[in-house]
C-alpha atoms as a PDB file:
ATOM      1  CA  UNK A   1       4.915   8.026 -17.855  1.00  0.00           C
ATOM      2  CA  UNK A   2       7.315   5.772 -17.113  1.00  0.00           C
ATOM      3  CA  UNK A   3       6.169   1.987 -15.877  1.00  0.00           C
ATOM      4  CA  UNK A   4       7.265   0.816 -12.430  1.00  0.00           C
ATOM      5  CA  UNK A   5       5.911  -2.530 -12.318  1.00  0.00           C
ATOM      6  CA  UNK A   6       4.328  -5.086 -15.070  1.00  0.00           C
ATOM      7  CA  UNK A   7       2.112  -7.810 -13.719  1.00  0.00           C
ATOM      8  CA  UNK A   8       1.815 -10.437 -16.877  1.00  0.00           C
ATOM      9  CA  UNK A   9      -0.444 -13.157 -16.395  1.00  0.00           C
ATOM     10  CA  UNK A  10      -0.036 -13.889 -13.263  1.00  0.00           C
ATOM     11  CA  UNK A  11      -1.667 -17.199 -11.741  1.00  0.00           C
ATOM     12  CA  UNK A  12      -1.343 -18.903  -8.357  1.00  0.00           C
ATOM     13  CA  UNK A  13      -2.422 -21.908  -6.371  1.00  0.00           C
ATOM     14  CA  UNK A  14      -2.631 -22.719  -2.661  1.00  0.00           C
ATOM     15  CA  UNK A  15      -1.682 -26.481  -1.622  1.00  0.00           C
ATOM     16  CA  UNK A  16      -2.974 -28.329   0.916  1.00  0.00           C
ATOM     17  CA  UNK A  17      -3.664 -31.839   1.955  1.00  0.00           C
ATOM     18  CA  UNK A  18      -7.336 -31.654   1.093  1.00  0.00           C
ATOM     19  CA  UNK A  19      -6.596 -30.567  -2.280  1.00  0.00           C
ATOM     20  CA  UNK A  20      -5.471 -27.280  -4.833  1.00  0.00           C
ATOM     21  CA  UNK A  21      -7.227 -23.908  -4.463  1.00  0.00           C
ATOM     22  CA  UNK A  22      -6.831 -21.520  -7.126  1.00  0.00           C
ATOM     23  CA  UNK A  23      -6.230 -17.843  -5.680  1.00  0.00           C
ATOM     24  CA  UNK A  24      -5.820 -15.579  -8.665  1.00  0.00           C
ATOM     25  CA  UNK A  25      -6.372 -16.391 -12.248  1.00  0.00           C
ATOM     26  CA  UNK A  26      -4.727 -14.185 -15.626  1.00  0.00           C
ATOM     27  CA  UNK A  27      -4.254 -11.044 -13.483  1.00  0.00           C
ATOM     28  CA  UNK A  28      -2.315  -8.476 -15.711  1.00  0.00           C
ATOM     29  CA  UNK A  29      -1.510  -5.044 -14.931  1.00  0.00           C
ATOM     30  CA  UNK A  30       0.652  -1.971 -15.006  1.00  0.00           C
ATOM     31  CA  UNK A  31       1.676   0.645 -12.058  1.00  0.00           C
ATOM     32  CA  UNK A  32       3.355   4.031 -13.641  1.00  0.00           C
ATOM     33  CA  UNK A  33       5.598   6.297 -11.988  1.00  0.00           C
ATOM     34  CA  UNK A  34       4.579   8.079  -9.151  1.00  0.00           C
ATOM     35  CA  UNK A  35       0.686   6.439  -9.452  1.00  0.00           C
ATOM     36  CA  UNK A  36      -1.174   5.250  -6.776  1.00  0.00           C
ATOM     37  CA  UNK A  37      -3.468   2.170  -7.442  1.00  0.00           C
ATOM     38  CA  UNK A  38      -6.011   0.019  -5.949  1.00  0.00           C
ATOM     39  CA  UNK A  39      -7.041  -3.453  -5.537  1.00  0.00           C
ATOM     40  CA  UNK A  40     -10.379  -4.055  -4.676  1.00  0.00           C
ATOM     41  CA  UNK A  41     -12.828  -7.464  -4.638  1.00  0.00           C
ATOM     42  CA  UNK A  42     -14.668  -9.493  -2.940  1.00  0.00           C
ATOM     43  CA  UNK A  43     -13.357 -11.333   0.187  1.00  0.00           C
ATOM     44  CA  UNK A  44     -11.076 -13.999  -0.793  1.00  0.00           C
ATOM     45  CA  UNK A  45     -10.198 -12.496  -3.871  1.00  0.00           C
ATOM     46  CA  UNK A  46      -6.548 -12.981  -3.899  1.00  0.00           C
ATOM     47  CA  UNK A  47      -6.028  -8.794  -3.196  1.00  0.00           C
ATOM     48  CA  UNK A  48      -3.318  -9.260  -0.093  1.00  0.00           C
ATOM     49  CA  UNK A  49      -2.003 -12.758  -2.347  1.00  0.00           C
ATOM     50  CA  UNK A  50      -1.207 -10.362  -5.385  1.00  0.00           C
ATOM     51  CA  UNK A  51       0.766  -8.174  -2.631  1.00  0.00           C
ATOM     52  CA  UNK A  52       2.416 -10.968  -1.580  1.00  0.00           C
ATOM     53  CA  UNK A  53       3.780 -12.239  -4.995  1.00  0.00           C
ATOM     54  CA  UNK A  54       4.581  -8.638  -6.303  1.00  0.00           C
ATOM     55  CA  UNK A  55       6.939  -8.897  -2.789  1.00  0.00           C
ATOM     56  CA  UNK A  56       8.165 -12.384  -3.399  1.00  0.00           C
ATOM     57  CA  UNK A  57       6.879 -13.509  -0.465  1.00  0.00           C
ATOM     58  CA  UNK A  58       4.765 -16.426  -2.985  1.00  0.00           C
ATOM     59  CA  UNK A  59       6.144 -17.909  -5.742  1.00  0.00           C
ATOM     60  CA  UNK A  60       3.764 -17.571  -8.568  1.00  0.00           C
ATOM     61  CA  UNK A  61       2.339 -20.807 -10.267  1.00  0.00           C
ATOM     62  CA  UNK A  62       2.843 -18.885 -13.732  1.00  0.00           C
ATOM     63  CA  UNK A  63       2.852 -16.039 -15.124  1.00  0.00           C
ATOM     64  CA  UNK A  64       5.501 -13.259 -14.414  1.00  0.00           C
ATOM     65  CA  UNK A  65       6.502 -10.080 -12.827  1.00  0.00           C
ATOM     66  CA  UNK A  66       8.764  -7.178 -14.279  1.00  0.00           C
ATOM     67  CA  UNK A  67       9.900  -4.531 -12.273  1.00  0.00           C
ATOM     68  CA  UNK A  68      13.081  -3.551 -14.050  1.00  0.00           C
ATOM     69  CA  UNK A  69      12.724   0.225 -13.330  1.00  0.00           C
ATOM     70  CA  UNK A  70      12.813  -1.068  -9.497  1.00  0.00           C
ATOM     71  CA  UNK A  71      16.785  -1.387  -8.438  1.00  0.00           C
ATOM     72  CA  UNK A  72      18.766  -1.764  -5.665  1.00  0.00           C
ATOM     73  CA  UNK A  73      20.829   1.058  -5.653  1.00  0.00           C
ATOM     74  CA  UNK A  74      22.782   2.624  -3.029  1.00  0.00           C
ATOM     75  CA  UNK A  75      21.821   0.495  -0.330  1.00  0.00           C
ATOM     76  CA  UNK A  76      18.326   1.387  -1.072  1.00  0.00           C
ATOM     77  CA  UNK A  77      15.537  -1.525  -1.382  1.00  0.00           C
ATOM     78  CA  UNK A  78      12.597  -1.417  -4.162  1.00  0.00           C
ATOM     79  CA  UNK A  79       9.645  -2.052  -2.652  1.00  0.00           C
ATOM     80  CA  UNK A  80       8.429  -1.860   0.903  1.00  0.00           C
ATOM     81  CA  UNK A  81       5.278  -3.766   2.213  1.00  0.00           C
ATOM     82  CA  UNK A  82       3.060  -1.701   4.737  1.00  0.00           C
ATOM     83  CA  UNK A  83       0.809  -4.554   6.653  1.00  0.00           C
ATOM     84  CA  UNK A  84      -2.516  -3.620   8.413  1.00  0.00           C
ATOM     85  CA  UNK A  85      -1.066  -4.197  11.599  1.00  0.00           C
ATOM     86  CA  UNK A  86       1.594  -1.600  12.666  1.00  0.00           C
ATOM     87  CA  UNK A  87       3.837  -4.192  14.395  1.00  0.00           C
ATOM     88  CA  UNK A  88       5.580  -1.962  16.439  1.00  0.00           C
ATOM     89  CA  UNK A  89       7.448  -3.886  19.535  1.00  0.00           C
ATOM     90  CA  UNK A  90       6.533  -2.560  22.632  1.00  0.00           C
ATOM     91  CA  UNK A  91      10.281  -3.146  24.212  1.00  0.00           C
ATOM     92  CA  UNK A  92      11.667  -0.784  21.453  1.00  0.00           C
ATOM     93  CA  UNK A  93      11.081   2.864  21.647  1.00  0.00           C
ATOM     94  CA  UNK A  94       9.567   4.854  18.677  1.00  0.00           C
ATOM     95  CA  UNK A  95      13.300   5.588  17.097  1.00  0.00           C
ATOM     96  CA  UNK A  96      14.499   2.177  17.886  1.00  0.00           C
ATOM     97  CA  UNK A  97      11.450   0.481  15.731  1.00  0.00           C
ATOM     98  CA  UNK A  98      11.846   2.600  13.226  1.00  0.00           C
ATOM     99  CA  UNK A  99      15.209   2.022  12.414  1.00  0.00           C
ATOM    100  CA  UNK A 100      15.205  -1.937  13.114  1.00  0.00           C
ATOM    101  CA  UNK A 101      14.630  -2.498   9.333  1.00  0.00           C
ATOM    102  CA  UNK A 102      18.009  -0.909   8.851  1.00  0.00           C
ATOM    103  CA  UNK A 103      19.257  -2.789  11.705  1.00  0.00           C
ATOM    104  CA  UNK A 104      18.861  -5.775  10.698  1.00  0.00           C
ATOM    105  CA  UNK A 105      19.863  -5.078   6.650  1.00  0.00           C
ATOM    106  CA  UNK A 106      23.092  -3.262   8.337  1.00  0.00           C
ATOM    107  CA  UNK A 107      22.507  -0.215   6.402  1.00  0.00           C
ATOM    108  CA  UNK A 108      21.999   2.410   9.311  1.00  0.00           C
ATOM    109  CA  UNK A 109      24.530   4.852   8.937  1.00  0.00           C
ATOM    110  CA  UNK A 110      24.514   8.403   9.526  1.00  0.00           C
ATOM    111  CA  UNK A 111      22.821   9.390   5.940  1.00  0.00           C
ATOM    112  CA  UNK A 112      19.871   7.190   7.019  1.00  0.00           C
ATOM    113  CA  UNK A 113      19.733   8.439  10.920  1.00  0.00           C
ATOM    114  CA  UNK A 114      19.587  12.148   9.060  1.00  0.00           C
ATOM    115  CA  UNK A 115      16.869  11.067   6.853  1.00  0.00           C
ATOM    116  CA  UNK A 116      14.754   9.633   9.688  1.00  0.00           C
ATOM    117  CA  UNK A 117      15.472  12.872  11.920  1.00  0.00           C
ATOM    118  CA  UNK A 118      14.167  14.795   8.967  1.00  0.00           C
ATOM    119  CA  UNK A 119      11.044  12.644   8.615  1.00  0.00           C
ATOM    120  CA  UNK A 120      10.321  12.601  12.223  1.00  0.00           C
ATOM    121  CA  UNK A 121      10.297  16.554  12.534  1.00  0.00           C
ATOM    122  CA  UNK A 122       8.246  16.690   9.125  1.00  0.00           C
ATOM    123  CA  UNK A 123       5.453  14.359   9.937  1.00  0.00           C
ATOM    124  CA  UNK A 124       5.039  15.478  13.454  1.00  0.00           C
ATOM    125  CA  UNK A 125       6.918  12.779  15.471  1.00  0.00           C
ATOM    126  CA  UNK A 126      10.230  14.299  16.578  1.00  0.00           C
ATOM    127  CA  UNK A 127       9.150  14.589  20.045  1.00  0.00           C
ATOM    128  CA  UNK A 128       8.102  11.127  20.715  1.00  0.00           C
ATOM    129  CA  UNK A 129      11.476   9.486  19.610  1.00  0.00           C
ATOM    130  CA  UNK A 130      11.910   7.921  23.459  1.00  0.00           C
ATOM    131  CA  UNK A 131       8.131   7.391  23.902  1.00  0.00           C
ATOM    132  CA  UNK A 132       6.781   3.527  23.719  1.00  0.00           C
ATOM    133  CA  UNK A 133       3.566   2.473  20.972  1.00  0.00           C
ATOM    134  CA  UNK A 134       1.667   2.371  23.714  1.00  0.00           C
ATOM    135  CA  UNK A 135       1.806   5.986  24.393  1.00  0.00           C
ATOM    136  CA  UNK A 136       1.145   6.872  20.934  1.00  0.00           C
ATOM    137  CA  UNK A 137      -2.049   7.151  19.281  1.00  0.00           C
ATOM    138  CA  UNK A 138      -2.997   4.631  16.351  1.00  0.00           C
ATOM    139  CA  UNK A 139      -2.872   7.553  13.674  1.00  0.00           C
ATOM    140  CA  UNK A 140       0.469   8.131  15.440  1.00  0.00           C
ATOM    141  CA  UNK A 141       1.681   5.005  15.251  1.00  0.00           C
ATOM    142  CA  UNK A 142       0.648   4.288  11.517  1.00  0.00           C
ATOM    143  CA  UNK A 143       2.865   7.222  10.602  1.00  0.00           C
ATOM    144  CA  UNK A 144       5.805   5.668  12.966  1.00  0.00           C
ATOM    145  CA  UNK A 145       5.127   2.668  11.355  1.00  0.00           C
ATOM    146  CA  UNK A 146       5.053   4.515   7.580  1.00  0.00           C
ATOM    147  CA  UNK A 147       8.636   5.922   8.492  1.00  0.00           C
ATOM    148  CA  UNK A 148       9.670   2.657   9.470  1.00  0.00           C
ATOM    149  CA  UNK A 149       9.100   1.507   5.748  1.00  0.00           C
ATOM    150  CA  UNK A 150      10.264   4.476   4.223  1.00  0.00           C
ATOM    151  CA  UNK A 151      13.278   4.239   5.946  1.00  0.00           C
ATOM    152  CA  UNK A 152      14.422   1.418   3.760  1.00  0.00           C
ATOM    153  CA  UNK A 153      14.186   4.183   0.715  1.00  0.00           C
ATOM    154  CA  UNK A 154      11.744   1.977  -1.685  1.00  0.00           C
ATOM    155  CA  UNK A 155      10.570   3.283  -4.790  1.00  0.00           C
ATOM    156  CA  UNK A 156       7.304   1.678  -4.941  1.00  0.00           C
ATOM    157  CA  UNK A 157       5.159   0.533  -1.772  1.00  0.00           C
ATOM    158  CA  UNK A 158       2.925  -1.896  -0.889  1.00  0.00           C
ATOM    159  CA  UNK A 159      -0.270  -1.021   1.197  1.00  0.00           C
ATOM    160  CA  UNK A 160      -2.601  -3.463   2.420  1.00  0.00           C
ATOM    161  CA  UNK A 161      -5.346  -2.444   4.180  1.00  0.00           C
ATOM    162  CA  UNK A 162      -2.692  -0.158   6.396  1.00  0.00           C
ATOM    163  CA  UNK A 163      -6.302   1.925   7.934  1.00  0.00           C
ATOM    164  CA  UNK A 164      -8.289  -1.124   8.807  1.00  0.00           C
ATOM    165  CA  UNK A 165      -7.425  -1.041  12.455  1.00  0.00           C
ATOM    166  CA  UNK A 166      -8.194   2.405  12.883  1.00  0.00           C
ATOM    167  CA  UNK A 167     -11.841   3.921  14.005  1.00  0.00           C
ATOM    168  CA  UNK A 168     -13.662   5.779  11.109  1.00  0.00           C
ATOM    169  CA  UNK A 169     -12.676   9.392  12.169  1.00  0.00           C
ATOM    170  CA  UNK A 170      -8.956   8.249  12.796  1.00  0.00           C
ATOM    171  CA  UNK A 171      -8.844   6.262   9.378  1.00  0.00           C
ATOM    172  CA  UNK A 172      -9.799   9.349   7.778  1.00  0.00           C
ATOM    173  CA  UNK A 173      -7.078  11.326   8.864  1.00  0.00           C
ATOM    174  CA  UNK A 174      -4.316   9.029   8.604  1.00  0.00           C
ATOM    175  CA  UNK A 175      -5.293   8.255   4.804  1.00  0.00           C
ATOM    176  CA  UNK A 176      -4.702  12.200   4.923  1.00  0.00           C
ATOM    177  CA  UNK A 177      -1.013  12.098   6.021  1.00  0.00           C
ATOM    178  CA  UNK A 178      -0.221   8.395   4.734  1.00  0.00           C
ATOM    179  CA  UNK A 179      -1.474  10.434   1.100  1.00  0.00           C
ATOM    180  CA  UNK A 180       0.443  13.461   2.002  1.00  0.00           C
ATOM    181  CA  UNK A 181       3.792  11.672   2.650  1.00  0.00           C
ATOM    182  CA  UNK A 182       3.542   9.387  -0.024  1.00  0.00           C
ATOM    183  CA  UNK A 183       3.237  12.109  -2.556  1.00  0.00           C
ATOM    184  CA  UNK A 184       5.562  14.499  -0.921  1.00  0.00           C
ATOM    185  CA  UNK A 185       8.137  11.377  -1.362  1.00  0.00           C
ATOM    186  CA  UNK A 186       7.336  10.884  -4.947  1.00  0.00           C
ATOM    187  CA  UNK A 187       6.493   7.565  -4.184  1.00  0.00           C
ATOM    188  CA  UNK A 188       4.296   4.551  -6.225  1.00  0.00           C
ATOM    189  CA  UNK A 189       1.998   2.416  -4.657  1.00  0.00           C
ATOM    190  CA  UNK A 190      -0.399  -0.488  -4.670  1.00  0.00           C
ATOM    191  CA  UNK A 191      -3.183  -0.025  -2.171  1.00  0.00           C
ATOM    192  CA  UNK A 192      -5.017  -2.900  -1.265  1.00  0.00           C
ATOM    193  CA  UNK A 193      -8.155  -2.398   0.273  1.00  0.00           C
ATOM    194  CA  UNK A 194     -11.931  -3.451   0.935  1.00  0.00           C
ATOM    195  CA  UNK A 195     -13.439   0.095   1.195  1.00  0.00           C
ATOM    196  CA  UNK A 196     -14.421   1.410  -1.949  1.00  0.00           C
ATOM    197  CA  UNK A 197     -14.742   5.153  -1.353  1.00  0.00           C
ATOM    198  CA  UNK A 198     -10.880   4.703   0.086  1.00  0.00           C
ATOM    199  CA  UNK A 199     -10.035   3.639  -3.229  1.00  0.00           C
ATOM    200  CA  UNK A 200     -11.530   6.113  -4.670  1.00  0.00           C
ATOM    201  CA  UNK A 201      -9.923   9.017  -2.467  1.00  0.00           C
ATOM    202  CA  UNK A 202      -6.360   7.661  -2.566  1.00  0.00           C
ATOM    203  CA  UNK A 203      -6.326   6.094  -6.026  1.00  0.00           C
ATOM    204  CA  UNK A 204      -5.167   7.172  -9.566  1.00  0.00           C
ATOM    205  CA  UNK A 205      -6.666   4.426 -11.246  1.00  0.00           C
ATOM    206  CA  UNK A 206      -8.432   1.138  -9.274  1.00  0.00           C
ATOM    207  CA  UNK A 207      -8.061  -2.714 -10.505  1.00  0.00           C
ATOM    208  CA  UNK A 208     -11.139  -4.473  -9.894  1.00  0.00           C
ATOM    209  CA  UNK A 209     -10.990  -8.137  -9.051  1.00  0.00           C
ATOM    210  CA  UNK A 210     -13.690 -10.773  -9.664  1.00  0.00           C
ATOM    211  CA  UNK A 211     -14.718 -13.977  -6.823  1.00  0.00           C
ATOM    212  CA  UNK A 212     -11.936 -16.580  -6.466  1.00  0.00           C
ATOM    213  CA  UNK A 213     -10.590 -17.590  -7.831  1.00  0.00           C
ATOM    214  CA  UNK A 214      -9.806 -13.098  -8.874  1.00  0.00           C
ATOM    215  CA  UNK A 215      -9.527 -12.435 -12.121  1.00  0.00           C
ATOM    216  CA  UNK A 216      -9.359  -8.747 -13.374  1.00  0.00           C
ATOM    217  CA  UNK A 217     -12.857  -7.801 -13.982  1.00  0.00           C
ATOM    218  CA  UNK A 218     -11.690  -3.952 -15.059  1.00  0.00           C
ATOM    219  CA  UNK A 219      -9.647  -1.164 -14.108  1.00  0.00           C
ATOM    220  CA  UNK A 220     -11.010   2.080 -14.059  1.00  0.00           C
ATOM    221  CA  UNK A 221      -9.010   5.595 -13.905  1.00  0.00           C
ATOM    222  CA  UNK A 222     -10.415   7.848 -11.365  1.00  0.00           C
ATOM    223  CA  UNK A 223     -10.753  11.604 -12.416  1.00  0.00           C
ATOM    224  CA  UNK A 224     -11.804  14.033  -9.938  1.00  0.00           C
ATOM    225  CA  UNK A 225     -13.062  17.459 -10.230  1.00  0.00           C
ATOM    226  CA  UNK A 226     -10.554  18.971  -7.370  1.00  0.00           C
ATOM    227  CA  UNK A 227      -7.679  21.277  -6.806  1.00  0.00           C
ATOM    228  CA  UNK A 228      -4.574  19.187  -4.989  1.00  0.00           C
ATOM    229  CA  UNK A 229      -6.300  15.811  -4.733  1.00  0.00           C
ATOM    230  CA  UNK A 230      -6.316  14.828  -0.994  1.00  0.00           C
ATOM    231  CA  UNK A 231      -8.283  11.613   0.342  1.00  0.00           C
ATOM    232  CA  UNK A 232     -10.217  13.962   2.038  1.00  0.00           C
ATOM    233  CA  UNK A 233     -11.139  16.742  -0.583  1.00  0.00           C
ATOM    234  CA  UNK A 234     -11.910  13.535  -2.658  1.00  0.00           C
ATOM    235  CA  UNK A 235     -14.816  12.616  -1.174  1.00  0.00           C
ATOM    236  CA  UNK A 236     -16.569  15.770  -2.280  1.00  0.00           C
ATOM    237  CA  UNK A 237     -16.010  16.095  -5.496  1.00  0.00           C
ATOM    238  CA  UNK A 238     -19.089  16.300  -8.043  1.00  0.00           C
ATOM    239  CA  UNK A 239     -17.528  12.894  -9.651  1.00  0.00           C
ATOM    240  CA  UNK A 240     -17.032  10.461  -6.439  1.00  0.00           C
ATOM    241  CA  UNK A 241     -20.567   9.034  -5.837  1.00  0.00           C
ATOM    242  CA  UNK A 242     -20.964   7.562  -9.741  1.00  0.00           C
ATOM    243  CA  UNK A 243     -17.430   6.269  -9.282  1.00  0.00           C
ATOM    244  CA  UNK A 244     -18.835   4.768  -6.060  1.00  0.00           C
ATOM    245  CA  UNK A 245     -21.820   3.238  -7.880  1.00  0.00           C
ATOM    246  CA  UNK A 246     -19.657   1.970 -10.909  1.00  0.00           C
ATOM    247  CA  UNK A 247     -17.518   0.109  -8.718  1.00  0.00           C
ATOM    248  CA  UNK A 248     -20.468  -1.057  -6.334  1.00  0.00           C
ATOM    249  CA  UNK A 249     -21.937  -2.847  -9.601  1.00  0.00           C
ATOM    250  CA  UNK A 250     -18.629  -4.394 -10.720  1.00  0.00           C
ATOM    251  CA  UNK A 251     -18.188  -5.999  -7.541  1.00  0.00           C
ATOM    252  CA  UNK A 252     -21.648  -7.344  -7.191  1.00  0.00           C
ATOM    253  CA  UNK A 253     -22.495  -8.294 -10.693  1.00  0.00           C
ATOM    254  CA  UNK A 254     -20.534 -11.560 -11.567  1.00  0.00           C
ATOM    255  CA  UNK A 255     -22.485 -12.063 -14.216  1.00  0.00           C
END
């Protein structure tokens, strides 16, 4: 399988006037074609900095970051960066948020207006092109807000913590569809998040990080017992609750 990123040693400080703070520390890591892996650790870990750097938002202190199998090609972009907040403006109408990314990287032409049509009828949206995000529901407007990035054509995305505003029952089944689409789009991605059984129910494989400043503590495949992996049917397979208490112990034993 083919690599799609390479994370090499990657450190990086915060400065401020009171002083330096380390964030992460040695981080190293792979993400293969088509895989879908997770970040966990404890708050303050450096999980949404790593996101950051892999985006180029940061600059990191050392270390490096490969992503040769990532490149702009036909007006399409490598990665795309899914935040926890939708972000949807309220003066825009579903269509017209959706294809502001292309707006404003003057690449919406009539292949990309097809593509969105096509995504909008597939994931259940192609009647609320004129409606506002306030008339949408949250799972609603995560998709809207997943087409939005997709949109752009990455190869790999960038997930952090994209269910955390939703209520349990609505989390559940927008992991479903975020899952769904993601795979059906042959897509990578790096989930970032502090719920372990979502890791385990979305992820291939899970990078564990350590207290600040994070340091990668292990990475553990995940292999479940199911038919079609979905973050639902997950949950009940025979394997999920030691994969639960494995990671529970990483994350709490800094010894």
């Amino acid at each position: 399988m083919n690599k799609v990123l390479e994370i090499d040693s990657l450190d990086f400080s915060y400065h401020t006037l009171s002083g330096e703070t380390k964030a992460i520390e040695n981080v190293s890591f792979d993400v293969f074609e088509n895989e879908f892996l997770g970040i966990i650790g404890p708050s303050g870990s450096g999980k949404s900095t790593i996101l950051s750097l892999i985006f180029g938002l940061l600059t990191p202190t050392s270390g490096e970051i490969h992503a040769a199998e990532l490149t702009h090609t036909a007006g399409d972009t490598p990665i795309g960066y899914m935040l926890q907040k939708d972000h949807l403006f309220e003066w825009r109408s579903i269509y017209r948020n959706i294809t502001l990314g292309l707006e404003i990287n003057h690449q919406l032409n009539d292949e990309k207006k097809e593509f969105i049509d096509k995504m909008l009828a597939d994931y259940g949206l192609d009647g609320f092109k004129d409606a506002r995000p306030s008339q949408l529901s949250g799972g609603m407007r995560q998709r809207a807000a997943l087409i939005r990035t997709l949109a752009l054509k990455p190869q790999m995305l960038l997930l952090d913590e994209p269910f955390s505003a939703l209520d349990s029952q609505t989390r559940l089944s927008v992991a479903e569809d975020i899952y769904g689409i993601l795979k059906k789009e042959h897509k990578s991605a790096v989930l970032v998040t502090h719920d372990i059984s979502e890791a385990i129910s979305f992820c291939d494989r899970i990078v564990v990080l350590s207290q600040r400043p994070g340091t990668v503590k292990n990475i553990i495949p995940i292999h479940l017992s199911v038919d079609e992996k979905t973050p639902l049917k997950a949950r009940n397979a025979p394997e999920f609750r030691e994969y639960f208490n494995m990671l529970w112990r990483e994350l709490h034993d800094e010894g």
